[in-house]
Protein backbone atom coordinates (compact mmCIF):
# COMPACT_ATOMS: atom_id res chain seq x y z
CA UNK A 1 97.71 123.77 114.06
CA UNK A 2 95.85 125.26 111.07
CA UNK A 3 95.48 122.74 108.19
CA UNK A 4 97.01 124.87 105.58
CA UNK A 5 100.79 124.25 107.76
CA UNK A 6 99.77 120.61 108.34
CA UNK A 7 99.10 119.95 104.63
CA UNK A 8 102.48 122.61 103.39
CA UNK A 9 104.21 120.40 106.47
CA UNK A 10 103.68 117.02 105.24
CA UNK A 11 104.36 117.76 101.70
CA UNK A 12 107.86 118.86 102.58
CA UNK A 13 108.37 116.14 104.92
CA UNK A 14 107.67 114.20 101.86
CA UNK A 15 109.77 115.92 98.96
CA UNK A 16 112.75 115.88 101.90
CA UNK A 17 112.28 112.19 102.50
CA UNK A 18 112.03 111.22 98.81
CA UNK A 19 115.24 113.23 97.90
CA UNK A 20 117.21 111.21 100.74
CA UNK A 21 116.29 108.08 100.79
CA UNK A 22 115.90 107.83 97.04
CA UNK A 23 119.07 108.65 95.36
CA UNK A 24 120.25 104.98 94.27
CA UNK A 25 116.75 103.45 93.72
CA UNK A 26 116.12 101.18 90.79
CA UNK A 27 113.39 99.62 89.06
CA UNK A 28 111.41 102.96 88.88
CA UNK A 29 108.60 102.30 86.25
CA UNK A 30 107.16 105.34 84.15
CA UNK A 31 103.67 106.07 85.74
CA UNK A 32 101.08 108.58 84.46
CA UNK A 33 97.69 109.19 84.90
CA UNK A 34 95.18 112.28 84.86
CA UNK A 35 93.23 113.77 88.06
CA UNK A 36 89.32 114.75 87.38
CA UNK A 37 86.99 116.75 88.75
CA UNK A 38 83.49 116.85 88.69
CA UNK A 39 84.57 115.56 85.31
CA UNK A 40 86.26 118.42 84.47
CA UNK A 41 90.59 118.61 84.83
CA UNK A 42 91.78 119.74 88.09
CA UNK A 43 95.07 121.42 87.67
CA UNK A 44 97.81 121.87 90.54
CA UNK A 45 97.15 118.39 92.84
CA UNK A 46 99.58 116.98 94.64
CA UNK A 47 99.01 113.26 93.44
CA UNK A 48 101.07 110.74 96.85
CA UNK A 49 101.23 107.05 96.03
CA UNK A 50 101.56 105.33 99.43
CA UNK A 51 102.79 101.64 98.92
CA UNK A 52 101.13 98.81 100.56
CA UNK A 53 102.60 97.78 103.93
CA UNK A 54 105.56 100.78 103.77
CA UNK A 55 106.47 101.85 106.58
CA UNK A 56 104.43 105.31 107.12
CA UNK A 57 107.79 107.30 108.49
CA UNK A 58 110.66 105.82 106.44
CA UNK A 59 108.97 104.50 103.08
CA UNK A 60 109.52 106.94 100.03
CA UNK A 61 106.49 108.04 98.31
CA UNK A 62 105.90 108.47 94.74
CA UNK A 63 104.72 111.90 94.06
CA UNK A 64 103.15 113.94 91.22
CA UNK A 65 101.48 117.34 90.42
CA UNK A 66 99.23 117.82 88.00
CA UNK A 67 99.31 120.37 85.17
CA UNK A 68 96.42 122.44 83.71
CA UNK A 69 94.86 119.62 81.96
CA UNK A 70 94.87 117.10 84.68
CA UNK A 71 98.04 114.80 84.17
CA UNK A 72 100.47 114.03 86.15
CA UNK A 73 104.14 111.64 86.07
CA UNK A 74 105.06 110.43 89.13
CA UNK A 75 108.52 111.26 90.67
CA UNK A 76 110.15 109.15 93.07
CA UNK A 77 113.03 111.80 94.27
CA UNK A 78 114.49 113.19 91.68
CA UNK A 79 113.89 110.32 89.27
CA UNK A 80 111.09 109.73 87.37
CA UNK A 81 108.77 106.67 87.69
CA UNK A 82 107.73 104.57 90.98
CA UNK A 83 108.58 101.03 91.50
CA UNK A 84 106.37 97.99 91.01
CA UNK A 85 103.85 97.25 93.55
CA UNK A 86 100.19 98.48 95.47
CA UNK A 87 99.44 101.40 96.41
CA UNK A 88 96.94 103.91 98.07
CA UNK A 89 96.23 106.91 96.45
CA UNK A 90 95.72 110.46 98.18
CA UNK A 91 95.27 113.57 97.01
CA UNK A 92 95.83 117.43 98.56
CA UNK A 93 94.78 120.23 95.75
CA UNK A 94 95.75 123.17 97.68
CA UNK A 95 94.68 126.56 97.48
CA UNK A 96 95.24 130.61 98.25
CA UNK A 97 93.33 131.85 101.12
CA UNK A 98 93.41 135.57 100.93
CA UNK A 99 93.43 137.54 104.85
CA UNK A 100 93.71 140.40 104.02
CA UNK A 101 91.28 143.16 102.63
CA UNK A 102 91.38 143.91 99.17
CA UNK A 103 93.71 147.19 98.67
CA UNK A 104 95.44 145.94 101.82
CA UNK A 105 98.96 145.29 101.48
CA UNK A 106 100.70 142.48 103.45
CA UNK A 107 104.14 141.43 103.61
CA UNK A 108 102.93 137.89 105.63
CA UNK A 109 102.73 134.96 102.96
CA UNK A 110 99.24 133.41 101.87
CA UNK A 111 98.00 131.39 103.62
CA UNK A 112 96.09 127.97 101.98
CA UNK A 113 94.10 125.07 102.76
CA UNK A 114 93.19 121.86 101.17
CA UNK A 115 90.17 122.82 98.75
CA UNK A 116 88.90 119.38 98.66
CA UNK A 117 88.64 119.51 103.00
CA UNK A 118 91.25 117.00 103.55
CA UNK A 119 88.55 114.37 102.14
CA UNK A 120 91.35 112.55 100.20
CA UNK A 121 94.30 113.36 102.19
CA UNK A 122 94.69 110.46 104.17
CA UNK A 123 96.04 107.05 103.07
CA UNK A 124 94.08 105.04 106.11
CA UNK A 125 90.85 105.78 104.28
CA UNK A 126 91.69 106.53 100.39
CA UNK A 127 89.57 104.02 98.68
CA UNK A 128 91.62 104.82 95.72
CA UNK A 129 94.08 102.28 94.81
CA UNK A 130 96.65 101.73 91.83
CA UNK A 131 98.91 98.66 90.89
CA UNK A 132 101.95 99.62 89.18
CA UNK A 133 103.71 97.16 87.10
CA UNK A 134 107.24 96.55 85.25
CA UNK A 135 107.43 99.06 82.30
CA UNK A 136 105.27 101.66 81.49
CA UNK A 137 102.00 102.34 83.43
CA UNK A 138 98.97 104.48 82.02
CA UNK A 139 96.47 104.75 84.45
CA UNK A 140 92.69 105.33 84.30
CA UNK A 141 91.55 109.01 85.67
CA UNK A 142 91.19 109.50 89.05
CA UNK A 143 87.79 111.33 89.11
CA UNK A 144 87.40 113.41 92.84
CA UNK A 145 83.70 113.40 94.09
């Protein structure tokens, strides 16, 4: 399976989980932060918070995308915020990959990949973490190597 349908695959796994299992959550705490670089702001990241000791199939995941200057608000479902707790940190910043030759006309959809190679896209060995408390959270940049 090419990674480009992996990646689009788990992300709406994700959106479908957090919009069912979410509905009646509460305790969501406001949570943003920005997503760097090479210092610079890198704009359309998919931002997952996985909690600490969730179960990897059932647990819903925070989510957030960032916008052209690097922030992002988390969503858990439709409601903003994420509750209290640890979490792991991954991120997917996906990307067009044009097939085609230019002046060629296609009616397939793009295809895209993962232009950070998957590097940060998995939550067994994201060494970024993030403690979100009661109330508002503002967290430090996440700056991407």
């Amino acid at each position: 399976m090419q990674l480009a349908h992996f990646l689009l695959r788990c992300v709406f796994v994700s959106v479908i989980l957090t919009g069912a299992a979410c509905s009646s959550e509460a305790g969501l705490n406001v949570v943003q932060g920005k997503v760097l670089s090479k210092k610079q702001p890198a704009a359309g990241v998919i931002v997952t918070f996985h909690p600490k000791g969730g179960d990897p199939v059932k647990t819903v995941r925070p989510t957030g995308l960032t916008k052209s200057d690097g922030s992002f608000t988390l969503m858990t479902g439709e409601k903003a915020g994420a509750a209290p707790g640890e979490y792991t940190v991954t991120f997917i910043w996906p990307e067009e990959v044009t097939t085609k030759k230019k002046g060629e006309f296609s009616t397939e959809p793009a295809d895209s990949r993962d232009r950070l190679g998957g590097k940060y896209a998995d939550p067994g060995s994201s060494t970024y973490k993030a403690q979100i408390k009661s109330g508002r959270n503002e967290l430090e940049a996440f700056e991407l190597k």
